[in-house]
N, C-alpha and C. Protein backbone atom coordinates (compact mmCIF):
# COMPACT_ATOMS: atom_id res chain seq x y z
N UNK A 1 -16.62 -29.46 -13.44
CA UNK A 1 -17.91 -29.57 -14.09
C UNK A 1 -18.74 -28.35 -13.72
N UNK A 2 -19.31 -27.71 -14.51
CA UNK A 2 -20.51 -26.74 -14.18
C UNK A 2 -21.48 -27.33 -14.47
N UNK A 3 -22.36 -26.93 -13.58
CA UNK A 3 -24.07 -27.29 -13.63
C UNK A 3 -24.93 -25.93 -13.60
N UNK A 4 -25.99 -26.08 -14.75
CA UNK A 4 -26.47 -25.36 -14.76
C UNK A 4 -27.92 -25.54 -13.42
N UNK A 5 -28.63 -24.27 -12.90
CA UNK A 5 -29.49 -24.18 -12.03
C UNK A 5 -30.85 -24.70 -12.41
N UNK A 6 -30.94 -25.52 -11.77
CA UNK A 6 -31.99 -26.51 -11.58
C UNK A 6 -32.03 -27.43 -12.93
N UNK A 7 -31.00 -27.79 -13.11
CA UNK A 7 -30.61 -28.68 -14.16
C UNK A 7 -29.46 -30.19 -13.39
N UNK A 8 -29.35 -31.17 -14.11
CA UNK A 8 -28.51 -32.01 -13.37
C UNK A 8 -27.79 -32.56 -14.44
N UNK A 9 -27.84 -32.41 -15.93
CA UNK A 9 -26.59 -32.39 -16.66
C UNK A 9 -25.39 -31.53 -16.70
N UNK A 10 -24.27 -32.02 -17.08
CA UNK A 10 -23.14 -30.85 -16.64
C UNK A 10 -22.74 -30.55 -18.19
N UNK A 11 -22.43 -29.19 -18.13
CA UNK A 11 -22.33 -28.19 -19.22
C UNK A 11 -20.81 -28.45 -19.96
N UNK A 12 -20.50 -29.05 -21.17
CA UNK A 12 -19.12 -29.19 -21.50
C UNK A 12 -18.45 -27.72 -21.23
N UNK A 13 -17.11 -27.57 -21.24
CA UNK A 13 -16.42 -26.36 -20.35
C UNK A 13 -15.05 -26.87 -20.96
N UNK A 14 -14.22 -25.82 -21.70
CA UNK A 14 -12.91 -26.25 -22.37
C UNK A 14 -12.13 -25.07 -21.14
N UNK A 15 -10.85 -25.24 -20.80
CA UNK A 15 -9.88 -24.48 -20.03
C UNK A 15 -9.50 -24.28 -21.18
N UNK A 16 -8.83 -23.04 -20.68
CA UNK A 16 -7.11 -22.75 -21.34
C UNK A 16 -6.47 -22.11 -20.37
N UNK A 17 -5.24 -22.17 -20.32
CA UNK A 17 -4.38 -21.52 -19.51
C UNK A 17 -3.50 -20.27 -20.20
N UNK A 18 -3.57 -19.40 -20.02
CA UNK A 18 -3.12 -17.93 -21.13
C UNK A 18 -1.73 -17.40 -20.15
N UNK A 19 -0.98 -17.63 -20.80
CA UNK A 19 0.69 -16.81 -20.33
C UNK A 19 0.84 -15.33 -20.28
N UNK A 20 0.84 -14.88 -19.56
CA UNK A 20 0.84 -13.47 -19.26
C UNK A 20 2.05 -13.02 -18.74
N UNK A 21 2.79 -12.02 -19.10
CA UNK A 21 4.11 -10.90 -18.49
C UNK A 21 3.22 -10.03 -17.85
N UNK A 22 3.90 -9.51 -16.81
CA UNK A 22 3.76 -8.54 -15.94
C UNK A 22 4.26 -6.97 -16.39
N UNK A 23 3.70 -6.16 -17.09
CA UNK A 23 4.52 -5.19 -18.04
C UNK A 23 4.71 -3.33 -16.89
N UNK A 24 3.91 -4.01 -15.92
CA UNK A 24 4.21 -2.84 -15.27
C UNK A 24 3.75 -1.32 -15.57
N UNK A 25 2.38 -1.58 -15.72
CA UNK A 25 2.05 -0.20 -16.95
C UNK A 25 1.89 0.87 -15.69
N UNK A 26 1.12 0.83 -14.39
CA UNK A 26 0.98 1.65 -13.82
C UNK A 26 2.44 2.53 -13.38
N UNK A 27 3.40 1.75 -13.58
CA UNK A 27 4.58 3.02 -13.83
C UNK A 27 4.57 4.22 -14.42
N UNK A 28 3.65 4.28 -15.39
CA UNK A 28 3.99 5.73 -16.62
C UNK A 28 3.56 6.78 -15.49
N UNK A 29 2.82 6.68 -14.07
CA UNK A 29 2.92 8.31 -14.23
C UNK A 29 4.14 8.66 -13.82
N UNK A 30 5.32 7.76 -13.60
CA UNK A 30 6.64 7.98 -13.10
C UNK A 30 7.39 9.19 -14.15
N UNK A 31 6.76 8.83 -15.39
CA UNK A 31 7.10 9.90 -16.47
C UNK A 31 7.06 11.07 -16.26
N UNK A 32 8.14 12.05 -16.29
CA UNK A 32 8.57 13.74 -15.99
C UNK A 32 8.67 13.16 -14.55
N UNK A 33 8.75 12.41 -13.82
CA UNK A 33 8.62 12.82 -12.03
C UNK A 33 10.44 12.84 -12.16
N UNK A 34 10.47 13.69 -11.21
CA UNK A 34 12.37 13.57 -11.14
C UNK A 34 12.74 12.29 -9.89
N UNK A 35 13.80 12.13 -10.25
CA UNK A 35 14.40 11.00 -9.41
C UNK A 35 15.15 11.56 -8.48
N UNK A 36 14.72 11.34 -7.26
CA UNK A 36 14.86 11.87 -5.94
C UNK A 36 16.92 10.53 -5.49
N UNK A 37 17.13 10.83 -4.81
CA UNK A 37 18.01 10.22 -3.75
C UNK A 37 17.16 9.72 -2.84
N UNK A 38 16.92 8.40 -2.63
CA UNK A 38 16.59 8.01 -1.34
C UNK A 38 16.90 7.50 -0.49
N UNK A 39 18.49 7.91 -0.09
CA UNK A 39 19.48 8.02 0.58
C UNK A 39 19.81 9.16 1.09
N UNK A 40 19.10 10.33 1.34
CA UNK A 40 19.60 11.64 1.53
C UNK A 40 18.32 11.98 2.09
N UNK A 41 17.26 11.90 2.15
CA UNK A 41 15.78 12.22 2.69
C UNK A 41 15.51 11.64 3.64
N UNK A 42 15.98 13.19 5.02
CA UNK A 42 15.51 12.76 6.12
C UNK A 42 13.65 12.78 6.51
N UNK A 43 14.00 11.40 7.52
CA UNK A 43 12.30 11.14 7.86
C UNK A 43 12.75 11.25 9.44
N UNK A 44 11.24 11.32 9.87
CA UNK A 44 10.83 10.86 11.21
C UNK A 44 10.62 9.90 11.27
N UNK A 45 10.00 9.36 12.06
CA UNK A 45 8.79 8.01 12.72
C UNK A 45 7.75 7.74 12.46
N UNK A 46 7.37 8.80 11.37
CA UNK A 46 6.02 9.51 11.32
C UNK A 46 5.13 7.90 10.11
N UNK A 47 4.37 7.47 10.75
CA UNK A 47 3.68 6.81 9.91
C UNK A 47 2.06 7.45 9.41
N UNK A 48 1.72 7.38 8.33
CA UNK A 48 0.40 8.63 7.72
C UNK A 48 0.12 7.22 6.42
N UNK A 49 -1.02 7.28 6.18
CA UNK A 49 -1.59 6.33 5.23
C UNK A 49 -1.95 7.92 4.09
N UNK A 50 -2.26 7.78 2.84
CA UNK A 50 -2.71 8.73 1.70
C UNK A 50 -3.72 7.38 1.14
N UNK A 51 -4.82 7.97 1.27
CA UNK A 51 -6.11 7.29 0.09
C UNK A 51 -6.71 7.82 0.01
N UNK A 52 -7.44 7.65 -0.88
CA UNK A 52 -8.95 8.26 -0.98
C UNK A 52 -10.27 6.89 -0.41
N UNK A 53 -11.01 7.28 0.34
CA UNK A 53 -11.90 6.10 1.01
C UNK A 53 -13.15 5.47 0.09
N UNK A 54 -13.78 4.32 0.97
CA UNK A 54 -14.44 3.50 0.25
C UNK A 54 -14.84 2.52 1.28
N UNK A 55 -15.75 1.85 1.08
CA UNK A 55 -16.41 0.55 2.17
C UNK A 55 -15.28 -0.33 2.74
N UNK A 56 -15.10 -0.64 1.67
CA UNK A 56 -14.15 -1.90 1.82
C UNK A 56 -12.91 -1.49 2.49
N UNK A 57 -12.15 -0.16 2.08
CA UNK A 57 -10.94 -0.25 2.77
C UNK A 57 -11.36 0.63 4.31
N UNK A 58 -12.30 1.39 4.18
CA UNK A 58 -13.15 1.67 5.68
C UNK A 58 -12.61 0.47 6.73
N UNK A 59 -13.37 -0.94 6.40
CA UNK A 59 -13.24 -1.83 7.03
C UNK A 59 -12.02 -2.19 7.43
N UNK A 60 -10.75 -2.26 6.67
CA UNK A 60 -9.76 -2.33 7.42
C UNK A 60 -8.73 -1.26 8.24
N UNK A 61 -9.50 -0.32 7.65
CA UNK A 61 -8.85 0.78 8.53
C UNK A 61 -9.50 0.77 9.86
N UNK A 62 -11.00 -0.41 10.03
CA UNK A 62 -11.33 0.06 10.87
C UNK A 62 -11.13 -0.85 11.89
N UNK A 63 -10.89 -2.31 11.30
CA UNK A 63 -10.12 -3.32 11.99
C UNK A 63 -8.85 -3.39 12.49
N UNK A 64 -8.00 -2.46 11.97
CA UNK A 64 -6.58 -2.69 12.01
C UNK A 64 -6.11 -0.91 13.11
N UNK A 65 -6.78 -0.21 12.89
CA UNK A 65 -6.77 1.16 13.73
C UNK A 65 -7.73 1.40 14.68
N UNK A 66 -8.70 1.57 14.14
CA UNK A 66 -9.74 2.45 14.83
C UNK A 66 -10.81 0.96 16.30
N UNK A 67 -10.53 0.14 16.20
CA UNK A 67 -11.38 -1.03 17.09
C UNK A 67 -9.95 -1.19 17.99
N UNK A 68 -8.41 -1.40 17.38
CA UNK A 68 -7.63 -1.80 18.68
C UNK A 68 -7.10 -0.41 19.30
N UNK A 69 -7.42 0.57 18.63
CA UNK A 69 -7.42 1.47 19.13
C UNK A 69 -6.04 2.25 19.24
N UNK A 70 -5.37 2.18 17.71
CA UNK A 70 -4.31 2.64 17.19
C UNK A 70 -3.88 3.88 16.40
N UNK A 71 -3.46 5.14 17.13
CA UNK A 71 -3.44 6.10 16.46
C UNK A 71 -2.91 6.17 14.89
N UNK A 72 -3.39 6.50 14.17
CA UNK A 72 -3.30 6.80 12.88
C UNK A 72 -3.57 8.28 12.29
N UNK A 73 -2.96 8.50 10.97
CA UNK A 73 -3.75 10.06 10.30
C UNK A 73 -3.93 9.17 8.75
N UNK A 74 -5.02 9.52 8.37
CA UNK A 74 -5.35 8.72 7.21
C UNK A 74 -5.52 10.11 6.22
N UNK A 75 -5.16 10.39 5.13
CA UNK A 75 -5.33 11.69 4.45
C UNK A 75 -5.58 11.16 2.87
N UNK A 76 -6.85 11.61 2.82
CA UNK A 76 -7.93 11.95 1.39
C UNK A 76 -9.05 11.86 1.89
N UNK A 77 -9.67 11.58 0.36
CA UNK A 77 -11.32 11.83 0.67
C UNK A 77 -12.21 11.05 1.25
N UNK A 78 -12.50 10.86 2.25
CA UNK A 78 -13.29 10.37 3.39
C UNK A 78 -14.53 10.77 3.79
N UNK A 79 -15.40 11.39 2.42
CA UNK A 79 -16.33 12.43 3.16
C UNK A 79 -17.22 12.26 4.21
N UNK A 80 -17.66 10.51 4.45
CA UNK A 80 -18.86 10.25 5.37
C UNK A 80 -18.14 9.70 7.13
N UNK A 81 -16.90 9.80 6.35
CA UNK A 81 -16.00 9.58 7.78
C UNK A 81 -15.58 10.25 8.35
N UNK A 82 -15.35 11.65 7.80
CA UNK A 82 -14.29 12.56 8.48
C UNK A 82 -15.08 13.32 9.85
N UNK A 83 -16.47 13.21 9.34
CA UNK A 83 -16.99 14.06 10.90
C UNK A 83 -16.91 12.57 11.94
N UNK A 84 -17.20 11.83 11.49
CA UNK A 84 -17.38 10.86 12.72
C UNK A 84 -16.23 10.47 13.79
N UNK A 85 -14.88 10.40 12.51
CA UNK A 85 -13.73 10.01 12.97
C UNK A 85 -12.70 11.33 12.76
N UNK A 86 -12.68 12.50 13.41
CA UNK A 86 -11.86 14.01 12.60
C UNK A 86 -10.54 13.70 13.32
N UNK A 87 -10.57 12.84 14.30
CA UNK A 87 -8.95 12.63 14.14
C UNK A 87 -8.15 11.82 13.77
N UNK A 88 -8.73 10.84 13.00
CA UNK A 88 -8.37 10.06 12.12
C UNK A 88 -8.03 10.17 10.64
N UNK A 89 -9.39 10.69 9.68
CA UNK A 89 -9.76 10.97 8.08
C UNK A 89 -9.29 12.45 8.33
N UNK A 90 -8.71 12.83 7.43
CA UNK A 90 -8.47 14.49 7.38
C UNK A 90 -8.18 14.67 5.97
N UNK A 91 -9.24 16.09 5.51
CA UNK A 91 -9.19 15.71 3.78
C UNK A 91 -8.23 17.16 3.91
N UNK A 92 -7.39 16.97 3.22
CA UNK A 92 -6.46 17.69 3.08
C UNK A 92 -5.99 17.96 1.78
N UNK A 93 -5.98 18.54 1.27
CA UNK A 93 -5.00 18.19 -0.74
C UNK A 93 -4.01 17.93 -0.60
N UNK A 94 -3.01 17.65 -1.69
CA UNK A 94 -1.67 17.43 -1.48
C UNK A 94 -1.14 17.79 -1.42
N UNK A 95 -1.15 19.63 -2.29
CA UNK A 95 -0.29 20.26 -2.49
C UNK A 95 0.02 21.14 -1.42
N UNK A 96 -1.20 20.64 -0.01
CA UNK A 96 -0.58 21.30 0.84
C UNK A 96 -0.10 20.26 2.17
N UNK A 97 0.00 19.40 1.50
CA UNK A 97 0.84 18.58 2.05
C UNK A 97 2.09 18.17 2.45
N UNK A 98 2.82 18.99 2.17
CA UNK A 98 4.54 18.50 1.66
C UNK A 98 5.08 18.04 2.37
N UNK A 99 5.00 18.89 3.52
CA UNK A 99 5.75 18.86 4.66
C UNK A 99 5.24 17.38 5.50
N UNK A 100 3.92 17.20 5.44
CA UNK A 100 4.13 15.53 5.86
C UNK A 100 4.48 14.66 4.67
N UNK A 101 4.08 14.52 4.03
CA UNK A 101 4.65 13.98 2.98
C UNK A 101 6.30 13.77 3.10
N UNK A 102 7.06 14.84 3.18
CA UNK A 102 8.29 14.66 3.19
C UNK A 102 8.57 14.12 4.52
N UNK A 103 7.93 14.28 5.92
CA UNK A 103 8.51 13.42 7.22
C UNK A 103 8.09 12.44 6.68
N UNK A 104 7.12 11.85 6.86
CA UNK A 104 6.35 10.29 6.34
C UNK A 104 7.74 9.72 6.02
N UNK A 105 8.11 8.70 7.02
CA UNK A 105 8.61 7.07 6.84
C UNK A 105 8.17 6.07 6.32
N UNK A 106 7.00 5.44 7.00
CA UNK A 106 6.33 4.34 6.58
C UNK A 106 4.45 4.66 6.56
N UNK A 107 4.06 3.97 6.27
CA UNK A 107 2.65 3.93 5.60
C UNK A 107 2.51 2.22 4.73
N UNK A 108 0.85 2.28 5.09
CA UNK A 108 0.44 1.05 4.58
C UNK A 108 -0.59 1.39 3.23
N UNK A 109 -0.43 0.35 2.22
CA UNK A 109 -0.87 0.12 0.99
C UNK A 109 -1.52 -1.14 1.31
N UNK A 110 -3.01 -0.64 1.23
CA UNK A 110 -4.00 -1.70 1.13
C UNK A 110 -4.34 -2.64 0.30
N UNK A 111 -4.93 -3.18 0.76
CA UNK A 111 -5.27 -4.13 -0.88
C UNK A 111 -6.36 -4.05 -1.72
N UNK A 112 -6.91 -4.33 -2.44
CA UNK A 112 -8.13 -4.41 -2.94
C UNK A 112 -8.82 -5.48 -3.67
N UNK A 113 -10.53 -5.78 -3.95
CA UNK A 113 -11.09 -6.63 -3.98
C UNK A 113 -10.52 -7.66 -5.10
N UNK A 114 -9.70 -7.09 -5.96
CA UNK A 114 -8.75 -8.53 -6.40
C UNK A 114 -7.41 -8.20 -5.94
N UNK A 115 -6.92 -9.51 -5.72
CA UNK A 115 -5.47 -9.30 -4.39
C UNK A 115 -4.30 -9.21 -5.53
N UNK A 116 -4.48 -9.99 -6.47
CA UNK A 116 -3.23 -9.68 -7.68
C UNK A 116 -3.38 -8.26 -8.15
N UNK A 117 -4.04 -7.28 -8.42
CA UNK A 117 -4.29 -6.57 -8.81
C UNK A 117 -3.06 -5.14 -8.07
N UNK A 118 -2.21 -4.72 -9.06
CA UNK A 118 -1.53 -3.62 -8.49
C UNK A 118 -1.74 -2.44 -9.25
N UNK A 119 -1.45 -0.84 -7.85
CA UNK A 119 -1.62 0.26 -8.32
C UNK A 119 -0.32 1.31 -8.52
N UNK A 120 -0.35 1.82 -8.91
CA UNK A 120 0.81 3.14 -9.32
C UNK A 120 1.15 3.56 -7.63
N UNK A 121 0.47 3.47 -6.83
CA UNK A 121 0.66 3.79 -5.57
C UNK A 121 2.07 2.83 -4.97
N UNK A 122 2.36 2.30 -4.83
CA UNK A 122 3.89 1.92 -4.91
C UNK A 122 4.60 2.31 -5.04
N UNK A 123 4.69 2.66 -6.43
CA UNK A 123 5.30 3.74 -7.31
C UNK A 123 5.65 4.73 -6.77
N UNK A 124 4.25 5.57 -6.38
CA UNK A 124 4.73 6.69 -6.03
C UNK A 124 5.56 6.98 -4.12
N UNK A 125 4.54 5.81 -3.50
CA UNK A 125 5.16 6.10 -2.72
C UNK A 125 6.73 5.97 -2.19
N UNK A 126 7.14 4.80 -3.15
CA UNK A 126 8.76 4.45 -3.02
C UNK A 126 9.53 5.99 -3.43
N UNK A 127 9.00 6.43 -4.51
CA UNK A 127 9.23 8.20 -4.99
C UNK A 127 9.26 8.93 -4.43
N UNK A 128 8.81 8.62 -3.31
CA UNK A 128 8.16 10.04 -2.07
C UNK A 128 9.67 9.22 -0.78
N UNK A 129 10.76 7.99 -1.26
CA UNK A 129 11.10 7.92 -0.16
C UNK A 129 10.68 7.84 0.94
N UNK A 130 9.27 6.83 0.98
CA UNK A 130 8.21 6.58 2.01
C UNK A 130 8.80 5.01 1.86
N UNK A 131 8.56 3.84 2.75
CA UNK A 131 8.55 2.48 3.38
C UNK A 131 7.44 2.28 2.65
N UNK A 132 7.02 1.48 2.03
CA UNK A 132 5.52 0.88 1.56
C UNK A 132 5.24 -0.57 2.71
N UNK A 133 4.42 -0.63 3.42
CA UNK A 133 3.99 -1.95 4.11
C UNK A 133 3.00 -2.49 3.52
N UNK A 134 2.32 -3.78 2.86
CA UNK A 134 2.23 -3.83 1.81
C UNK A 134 0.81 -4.80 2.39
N UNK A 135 -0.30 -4.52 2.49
CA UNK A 135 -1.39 -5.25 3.42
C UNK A 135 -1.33 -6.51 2.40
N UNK A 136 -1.84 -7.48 3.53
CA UNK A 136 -1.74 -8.97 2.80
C UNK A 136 -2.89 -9.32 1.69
N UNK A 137 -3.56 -8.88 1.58
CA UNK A 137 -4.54 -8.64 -0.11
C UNK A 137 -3.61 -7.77 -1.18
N UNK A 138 -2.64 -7.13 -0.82
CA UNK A 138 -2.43 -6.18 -2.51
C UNK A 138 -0.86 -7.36 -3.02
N UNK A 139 -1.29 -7.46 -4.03
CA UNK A 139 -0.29 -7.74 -4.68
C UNK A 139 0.17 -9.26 -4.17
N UNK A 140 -0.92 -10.30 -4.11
CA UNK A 140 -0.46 -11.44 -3.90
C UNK A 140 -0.07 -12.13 -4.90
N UNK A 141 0.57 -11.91 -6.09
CA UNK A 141 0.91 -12.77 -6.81
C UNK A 141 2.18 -12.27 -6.86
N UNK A 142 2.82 -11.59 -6.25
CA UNK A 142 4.29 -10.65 -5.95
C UNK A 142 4.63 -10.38 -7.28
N UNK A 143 4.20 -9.28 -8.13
CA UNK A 143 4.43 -9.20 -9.41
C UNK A 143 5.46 -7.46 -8.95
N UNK A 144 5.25 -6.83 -7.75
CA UNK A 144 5.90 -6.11 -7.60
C UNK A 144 7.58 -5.93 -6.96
N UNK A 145 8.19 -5.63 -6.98
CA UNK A 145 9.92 -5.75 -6.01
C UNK A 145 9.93 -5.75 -4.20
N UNK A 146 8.73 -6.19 -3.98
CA UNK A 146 8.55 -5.91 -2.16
C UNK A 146 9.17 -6.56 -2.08
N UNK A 147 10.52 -6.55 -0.48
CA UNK A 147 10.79 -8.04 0.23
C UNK A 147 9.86 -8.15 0.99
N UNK A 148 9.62 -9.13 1.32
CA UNK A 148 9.11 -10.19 2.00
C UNK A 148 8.86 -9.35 3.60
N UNK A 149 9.92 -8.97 4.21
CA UNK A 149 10.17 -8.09 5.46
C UNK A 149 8.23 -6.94 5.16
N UNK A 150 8.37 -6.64 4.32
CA UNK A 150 7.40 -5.76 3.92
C UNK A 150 6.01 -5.67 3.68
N UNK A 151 5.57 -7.21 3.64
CA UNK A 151 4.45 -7.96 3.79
C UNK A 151 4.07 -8.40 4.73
N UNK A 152 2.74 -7.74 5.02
CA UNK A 152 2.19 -7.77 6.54
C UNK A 152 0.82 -8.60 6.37
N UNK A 153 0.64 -9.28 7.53
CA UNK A 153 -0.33 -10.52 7.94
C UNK A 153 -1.48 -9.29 8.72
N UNK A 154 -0.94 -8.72 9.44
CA UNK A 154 -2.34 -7.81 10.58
C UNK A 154 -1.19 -6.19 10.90
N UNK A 155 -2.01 -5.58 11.99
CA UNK A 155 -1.11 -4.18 12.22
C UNK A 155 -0.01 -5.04 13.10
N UNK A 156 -0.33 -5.75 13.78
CA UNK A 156 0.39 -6.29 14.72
C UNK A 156 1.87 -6.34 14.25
N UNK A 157 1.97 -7.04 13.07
CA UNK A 157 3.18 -7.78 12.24
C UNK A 157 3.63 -6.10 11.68
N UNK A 158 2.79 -5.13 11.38
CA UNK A 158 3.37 -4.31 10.73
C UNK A 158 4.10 -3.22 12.08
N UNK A 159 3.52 -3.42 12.81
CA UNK A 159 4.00 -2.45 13.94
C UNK A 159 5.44 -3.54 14.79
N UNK A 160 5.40 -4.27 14.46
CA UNK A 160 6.74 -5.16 14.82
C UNK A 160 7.46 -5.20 14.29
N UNK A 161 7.57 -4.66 12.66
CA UNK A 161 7.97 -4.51 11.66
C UNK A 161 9.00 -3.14 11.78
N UNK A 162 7.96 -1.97 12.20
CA UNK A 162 8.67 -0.76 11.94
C UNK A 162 9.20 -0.78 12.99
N UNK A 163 9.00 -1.16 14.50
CA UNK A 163 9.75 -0.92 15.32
C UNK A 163 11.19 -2.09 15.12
N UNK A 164 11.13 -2.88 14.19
CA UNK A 164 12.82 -3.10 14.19
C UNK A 164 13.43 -2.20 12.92
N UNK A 165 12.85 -1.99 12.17
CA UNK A 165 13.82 -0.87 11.27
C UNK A 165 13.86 0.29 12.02
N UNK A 166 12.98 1.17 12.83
CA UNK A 166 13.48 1.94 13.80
C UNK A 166 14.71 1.82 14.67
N UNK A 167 15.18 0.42 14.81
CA UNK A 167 15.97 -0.08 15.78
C UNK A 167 16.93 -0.56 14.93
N UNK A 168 17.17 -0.90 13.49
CA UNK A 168 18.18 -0.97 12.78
C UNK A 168 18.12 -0.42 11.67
N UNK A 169 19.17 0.43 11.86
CA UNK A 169 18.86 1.80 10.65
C UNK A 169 19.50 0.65 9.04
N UNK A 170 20.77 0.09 9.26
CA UNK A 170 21.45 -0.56 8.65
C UNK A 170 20.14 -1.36 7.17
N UNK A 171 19.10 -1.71 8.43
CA UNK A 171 18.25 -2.76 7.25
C UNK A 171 17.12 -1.46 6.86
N UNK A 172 17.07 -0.86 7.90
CA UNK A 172 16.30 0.50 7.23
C UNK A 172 16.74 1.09 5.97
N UNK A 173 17.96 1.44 5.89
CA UNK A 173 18.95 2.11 4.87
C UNK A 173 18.97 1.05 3.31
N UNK A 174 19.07 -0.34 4.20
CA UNK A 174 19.28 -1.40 2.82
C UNK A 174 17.86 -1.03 1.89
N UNK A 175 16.64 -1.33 2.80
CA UNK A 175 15.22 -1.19 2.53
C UNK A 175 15.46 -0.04 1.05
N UNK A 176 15.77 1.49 1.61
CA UNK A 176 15.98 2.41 0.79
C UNK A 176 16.78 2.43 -0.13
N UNK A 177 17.85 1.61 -0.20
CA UNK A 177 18.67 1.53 -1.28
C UNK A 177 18.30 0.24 -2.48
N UNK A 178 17.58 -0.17 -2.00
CA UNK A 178 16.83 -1.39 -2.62
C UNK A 178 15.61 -0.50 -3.32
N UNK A 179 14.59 0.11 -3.02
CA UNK A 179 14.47 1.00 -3.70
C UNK A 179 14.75 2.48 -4.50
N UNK A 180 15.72 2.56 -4.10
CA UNK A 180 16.05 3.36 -4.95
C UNK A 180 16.92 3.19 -6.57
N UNK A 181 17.63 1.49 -6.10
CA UNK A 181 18.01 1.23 -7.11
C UNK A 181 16.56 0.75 -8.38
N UNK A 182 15.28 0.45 -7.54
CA UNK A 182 14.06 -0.21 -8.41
C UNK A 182 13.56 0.79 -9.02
N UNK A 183 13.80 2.35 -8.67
CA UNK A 183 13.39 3.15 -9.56
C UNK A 183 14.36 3.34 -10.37
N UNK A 184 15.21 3.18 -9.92
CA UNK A 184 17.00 3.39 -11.52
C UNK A 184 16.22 2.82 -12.26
């Protein structure tokens, strides 16, 4: 029932329930990108987040790094953060990026203020032969190919996470071949 404000009759209100496919549009900028091997691209250990900043994901970068007091490199535009926090935010471009870019293992994909809601950032980062850890707001209606292994509750779960694929290359390797077949 809805009620209107400062009223105490309730407002008739019809549902419908609307069927929706998942069509995957933020794929197209995959278009012209070449298809890498991601089976052949050596990494480090190296974990690096890529965003561009904002209030909201401030806050969990600032809950999940910067309060327990967890080194991180966060790279984009950060402008009101980067003096406060310069070893953290570092605005960097991409194109002169490569070289982390290409160590980069794993990295986390945040979520945003609607949790079903997915971005091309997936995408690219599975492309880049990066680990996607997948914060527990993005993509709760699992409309994307994450396992489960990949979905993180706090840093805690995600740093328990990488240190067993560090420790088993085998499910590390599956991880990558599981995506690499999702971009085939």
């Amino acid at each position: 029932t809805l009620r209107v404000k400062n009223q105490d009759e309730p407002l008739n209100r019809i549902s419908h329930n609307v069927r929706y496919e998942y069509a995957k549009i933020e794929t197209i900028f995959l278009l012209g990108e070449k298809k890498r091997n991601l089976l052949t691209i050596e990494k480090d250990n190296t974990f690096n987040m890529f965003l561009h900043g904002n209030e909201e994901r401030f806050k969990i970068i600032k809950e999940w790094f910067i309060n327990p007091n967890i080194p991180v490199n966060v790279y984009g535009k950060w402008d009101e953060y980067e003096n406060v926090y310069p070893n953290i935010f570092k605005n960097i471009p991409m194109i002169e990026m490569k070289e982390t870019v290409d160590r980069t293992k794993f990295t986390l994909i945040l979520g945003r203020k609607y949790s079903n809601f997915v971005t091309q950032k997936f995408w690219e980062t599975i492309n880049l032969g990066i680990i996607p850890f997948i914060h527990k707001d993005y993509d709760s209606d699992k409309l994307l190919p994450i396992p489960d292994l990949l979905r993180v509750s706090s840093q805690f779960d995600m740093k328990n996470k990488i240190e067993f694929l560090n420790n088993n290359d085998n499910e590390y390797k599956a991880l990558l071949k599981h995506f690499d077949d999702v971009l085939t």
